[in-house]
N, C-alpha and C. Protein backbone atom coordinates (compact mmCIF):
# COMPACT_ATOMS: atom_id res chain seq x y z
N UNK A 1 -16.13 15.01 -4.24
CA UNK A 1 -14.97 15.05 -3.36
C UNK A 1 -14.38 16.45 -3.43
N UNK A 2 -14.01 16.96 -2.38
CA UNK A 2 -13.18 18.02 -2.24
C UNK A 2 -12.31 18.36 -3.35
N UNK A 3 -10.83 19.19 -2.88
CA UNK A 3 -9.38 19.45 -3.31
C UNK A 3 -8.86 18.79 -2.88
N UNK A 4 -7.54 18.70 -3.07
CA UNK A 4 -6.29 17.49 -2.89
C UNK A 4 -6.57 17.80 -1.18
N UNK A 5 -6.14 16.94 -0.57
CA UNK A 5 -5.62 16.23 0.89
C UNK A 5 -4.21 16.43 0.73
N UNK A 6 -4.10 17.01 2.15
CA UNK A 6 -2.64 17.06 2.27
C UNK A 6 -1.19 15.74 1.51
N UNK A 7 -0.03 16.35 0.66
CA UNK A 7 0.46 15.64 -0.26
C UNK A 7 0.88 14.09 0.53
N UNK A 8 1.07 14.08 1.65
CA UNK A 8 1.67 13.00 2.53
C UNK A 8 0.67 12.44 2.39
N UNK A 9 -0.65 12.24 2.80
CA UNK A 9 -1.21 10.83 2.29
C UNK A 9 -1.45 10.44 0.84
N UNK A 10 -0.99 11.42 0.29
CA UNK A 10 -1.22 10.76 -1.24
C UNK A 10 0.51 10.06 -1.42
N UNK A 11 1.24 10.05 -0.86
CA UNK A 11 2.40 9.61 -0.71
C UNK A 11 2.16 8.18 -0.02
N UNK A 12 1.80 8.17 0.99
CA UNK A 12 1.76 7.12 2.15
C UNK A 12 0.70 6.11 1.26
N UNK A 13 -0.46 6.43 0.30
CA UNK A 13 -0.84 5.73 -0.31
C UNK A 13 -0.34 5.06 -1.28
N UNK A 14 0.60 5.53 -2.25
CA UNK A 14 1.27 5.29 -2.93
C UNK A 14 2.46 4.39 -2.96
N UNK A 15 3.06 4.74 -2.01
CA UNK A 15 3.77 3.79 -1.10
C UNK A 15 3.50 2.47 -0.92
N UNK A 16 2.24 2.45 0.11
CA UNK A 16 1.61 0.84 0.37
C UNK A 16 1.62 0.57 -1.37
N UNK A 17 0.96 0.84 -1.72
CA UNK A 17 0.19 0.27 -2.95
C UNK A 17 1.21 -0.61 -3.52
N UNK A 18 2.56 0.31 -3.75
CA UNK A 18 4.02 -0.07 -4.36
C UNK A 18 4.62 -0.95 -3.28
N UNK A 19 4.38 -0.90 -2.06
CA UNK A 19 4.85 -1.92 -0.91
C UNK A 19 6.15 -1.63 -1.17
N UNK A 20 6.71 -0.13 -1.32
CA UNK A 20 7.98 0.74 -1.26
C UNK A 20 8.25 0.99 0.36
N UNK A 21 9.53 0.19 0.54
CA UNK A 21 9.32 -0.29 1.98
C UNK A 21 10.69 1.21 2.23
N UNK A 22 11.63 1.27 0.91
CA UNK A 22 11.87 2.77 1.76
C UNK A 22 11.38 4.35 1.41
N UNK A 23 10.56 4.19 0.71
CA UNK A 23 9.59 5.21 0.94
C UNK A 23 8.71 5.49 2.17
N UNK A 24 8.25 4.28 2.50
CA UNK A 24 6.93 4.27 3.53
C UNK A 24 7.38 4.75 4.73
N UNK A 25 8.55 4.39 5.42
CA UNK A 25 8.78 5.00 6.96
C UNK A 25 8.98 6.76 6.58
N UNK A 26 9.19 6.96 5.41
CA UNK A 26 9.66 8.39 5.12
C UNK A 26 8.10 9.18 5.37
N UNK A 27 7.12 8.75 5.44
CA UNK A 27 5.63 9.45 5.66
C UNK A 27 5.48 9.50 7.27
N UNK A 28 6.04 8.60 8.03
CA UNK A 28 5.75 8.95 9.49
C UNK A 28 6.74 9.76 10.38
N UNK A 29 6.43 9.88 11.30
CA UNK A 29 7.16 10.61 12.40
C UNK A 29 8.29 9.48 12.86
N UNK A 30 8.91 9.74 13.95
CA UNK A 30 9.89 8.76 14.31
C UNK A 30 8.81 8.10 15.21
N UNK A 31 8.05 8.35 16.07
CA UNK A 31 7.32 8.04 17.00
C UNK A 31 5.90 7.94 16.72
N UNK A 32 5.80 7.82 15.68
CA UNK A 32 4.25 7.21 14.94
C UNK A 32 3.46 5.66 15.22
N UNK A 33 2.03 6.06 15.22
CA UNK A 33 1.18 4.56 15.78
C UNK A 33 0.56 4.32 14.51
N UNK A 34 0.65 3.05 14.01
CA UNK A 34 -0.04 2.56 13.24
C UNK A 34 -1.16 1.40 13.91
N UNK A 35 -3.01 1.52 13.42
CA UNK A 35 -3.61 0.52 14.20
C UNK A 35 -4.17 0.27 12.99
N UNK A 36 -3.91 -1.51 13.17
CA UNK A 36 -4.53 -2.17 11.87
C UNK A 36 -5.06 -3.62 12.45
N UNK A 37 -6.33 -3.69 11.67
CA UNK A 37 -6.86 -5.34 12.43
C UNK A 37 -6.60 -5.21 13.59
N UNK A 38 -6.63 -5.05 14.75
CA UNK A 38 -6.54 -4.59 16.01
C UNK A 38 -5.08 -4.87 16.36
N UNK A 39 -4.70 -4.56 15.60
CA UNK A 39 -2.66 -4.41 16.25
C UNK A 39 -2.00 -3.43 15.97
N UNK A 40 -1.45 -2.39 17.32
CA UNK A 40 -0.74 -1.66 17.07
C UNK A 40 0.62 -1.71 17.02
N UNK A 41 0.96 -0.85 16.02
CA UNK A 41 2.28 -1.43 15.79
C UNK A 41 3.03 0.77 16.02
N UNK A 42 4.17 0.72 16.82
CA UNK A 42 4.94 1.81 17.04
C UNK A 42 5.91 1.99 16.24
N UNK A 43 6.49 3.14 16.42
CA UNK A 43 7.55 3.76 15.50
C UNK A 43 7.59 3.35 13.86
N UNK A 44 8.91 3.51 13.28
CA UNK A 44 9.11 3.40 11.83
C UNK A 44 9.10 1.82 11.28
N UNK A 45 9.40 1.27 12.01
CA UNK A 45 10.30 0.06 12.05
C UNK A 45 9.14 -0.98 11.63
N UNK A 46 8.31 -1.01 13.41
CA UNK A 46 7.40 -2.00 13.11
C UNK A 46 6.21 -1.28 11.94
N UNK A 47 6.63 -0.32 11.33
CA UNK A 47 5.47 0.13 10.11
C UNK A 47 6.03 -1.01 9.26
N UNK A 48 6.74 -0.46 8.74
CA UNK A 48 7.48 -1.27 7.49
C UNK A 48 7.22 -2.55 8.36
N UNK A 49 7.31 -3.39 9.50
CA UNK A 49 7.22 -4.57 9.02
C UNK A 49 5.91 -4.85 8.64
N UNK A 50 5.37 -4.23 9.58
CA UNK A 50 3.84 -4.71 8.98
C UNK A 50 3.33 -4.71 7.65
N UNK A 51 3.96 -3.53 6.49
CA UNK A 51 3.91 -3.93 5.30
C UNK A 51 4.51 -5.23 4.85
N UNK A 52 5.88 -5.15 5.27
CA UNK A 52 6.99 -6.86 4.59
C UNK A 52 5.71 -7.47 4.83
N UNK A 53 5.38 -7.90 5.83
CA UNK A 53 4.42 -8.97 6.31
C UNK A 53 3.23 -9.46 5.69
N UNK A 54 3.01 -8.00 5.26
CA UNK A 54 1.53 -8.46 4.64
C UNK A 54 1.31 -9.04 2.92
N UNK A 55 3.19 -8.62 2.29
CA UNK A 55 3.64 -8.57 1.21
C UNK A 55 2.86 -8.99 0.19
N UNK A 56 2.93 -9.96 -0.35
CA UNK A 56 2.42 -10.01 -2.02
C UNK A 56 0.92 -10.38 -1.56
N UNK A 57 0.58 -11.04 -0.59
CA UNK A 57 -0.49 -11.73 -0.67
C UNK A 57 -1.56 -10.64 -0.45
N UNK A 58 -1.26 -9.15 -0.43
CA UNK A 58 -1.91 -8.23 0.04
C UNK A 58 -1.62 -6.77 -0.84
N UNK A 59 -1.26 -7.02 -2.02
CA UNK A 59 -1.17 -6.37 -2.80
C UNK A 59 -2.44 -5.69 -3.52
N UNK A 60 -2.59 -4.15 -3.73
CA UNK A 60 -4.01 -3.89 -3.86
C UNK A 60 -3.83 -2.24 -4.70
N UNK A 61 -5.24 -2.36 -4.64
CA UNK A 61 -5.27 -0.61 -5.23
C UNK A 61 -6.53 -0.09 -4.53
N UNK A 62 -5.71 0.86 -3.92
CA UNK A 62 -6.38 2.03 -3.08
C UNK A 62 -6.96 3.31 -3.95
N UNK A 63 -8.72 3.43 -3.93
CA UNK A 63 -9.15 4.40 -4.65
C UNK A 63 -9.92 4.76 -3.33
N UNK A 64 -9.73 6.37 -3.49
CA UNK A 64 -10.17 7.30 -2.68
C UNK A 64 -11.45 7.33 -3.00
N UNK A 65 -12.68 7.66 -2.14
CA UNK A 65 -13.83 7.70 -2.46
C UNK A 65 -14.37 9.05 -2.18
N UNK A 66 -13.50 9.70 -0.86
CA UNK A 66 -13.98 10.58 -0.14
C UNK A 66 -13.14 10.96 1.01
N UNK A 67 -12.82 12.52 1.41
CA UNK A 67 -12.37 12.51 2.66
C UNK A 67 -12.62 13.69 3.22
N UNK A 68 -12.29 14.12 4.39
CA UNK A 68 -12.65 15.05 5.52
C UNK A 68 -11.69 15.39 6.23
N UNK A 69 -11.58 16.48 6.66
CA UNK A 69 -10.85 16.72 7.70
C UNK A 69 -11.38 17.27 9.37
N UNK A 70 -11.81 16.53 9.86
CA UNK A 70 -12.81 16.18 11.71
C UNK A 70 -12.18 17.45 12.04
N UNK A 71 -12.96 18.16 13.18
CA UNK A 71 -12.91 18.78 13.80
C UNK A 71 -11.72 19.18 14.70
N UNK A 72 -11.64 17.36 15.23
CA UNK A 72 -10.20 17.26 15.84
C UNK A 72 -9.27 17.88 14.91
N UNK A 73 -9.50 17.88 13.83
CA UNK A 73 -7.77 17.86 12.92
C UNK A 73 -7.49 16.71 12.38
N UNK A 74 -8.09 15.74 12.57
CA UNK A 74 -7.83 14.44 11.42
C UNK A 74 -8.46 14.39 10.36
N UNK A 75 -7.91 13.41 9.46
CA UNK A 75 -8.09 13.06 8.05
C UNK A 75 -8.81 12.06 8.16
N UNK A 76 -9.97 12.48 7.24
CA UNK A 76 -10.44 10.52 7.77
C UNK A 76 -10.99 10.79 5.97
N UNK A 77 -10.20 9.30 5.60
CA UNK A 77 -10.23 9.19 3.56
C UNK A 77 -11.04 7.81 3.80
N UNK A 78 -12.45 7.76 3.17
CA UNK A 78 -12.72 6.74 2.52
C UNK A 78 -12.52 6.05 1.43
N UNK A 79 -12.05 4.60 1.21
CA UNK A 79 -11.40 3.93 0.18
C UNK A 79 -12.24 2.80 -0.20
N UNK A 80 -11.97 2.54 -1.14
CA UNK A 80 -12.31 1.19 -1.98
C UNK A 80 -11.24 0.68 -1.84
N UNK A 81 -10.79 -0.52 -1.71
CA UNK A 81 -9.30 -1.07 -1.59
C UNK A 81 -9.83 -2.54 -2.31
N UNK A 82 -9.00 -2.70 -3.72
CA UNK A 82 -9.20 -3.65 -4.66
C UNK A 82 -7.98 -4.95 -4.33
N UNK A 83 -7.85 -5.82 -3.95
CA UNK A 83 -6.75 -6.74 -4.03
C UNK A 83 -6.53 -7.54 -5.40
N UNK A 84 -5.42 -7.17 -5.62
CA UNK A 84 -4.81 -7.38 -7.13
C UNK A 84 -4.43 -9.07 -7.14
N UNK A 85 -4.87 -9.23 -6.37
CA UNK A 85 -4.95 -10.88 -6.22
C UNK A 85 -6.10 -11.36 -6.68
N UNK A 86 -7.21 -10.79 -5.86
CA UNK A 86 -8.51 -11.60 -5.88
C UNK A 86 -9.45 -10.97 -6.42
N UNK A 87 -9.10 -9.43 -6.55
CA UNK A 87 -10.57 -8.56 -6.99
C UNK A 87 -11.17 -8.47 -6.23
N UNK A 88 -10.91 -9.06 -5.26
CA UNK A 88 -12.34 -8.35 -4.22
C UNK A 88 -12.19 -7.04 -2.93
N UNK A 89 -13.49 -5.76 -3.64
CA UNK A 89 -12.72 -5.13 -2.76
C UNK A 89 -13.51 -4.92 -1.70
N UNK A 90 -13.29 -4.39 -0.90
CA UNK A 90 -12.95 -4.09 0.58
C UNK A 90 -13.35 -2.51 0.69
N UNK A 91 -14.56 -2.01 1.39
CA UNK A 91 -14.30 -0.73 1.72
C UNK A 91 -13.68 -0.38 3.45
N UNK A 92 -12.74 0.64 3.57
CA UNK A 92 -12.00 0.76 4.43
C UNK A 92 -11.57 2.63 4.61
N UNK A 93 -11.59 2.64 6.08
CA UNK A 93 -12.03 3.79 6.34
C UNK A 93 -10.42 3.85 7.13
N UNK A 94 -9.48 5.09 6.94
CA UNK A 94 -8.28 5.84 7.30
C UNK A 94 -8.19 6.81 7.58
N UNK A 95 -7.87 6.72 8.72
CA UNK A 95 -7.75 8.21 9.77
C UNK A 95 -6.24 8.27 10.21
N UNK A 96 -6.34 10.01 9.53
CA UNK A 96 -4.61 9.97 9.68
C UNK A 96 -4.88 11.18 10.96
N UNK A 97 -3.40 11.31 11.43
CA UNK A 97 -3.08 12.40 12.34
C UNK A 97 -1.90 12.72 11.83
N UNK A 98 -1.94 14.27 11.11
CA UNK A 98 -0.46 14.69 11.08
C UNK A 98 0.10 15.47 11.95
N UNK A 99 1.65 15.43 12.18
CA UNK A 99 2.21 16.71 13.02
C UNK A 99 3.81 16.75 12.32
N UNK A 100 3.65 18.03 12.11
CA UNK A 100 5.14 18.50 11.44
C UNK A 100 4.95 17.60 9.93
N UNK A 101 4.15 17.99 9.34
CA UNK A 101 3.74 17.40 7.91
C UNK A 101 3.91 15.91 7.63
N UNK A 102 4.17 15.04 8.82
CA UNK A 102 4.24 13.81 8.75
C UNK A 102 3.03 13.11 9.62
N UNK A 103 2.59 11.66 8.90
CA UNK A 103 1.91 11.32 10.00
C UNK A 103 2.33 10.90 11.54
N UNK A 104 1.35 10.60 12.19
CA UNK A 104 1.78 10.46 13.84
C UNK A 104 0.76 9.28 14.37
N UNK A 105 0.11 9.18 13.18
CA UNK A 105 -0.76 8.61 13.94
C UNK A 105 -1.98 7.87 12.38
N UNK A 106 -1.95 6.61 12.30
CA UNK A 106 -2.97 5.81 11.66
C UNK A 106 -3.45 5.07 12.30
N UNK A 107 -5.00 5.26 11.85
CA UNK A 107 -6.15 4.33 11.83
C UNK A 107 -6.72 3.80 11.12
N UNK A 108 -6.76 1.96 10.97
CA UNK A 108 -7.15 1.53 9.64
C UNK A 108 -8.63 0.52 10.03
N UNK A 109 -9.86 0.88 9.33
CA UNK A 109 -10.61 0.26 10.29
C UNK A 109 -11.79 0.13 8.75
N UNK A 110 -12.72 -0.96 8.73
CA UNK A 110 -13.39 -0.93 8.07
C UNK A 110 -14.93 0.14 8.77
């Protein structure tokens, strides 16, 4: 693996992980897209809910495997994502878009 990735997704990871619901809107823009399981969810607001939502039953640990930064200018971090529930993990692929050192833009997609 590379050098560190810009400090905001190591924040925004950290965050979920902790399901630190006022930390987490503090990583996006005001006008940020989050796409997860095929639902997008806009601005700050519906971020955080979509964490509340997914709350305990989705509690996990995010290990970086690998990441890049595309041509476009995105981040795309490969993860292992462990659920502290069940152990079973999940590999899952995140593509960020930053602007003005915040994100603007997630993609959460296996």
């Amino acid at each position: 693996m590379k050098g560190a990735y810009p400090e905001i997704l190591s924040r925004y990871f950290s965050s979920v992980e902790r399901c630190d619901l006022d930390d987490l809107p503090t990583c996006f823009g005001d006008d940020a897209t989050l796409i997860d399981d095929g639902r997008t969810y806009h601005g700050r607001a519906e971020i955080v809910a979509w964490r509340r939502k997914a709350g305990q039953a989705y509690e996990f640990i995010v290990e970086v495997l690998d990441w890049q930064q595309a041509d476009d200018g995105t981040y795309v971090v490969a993860t292992n994502v462990v659920s502290t529930v069940s152990g079973e993990p999940v590999g899952l692929m995140f593509r960020f878009t930053l602007r003005n050192q915040l994100i603007s833009s997630l993609q959460i997609a296996p």
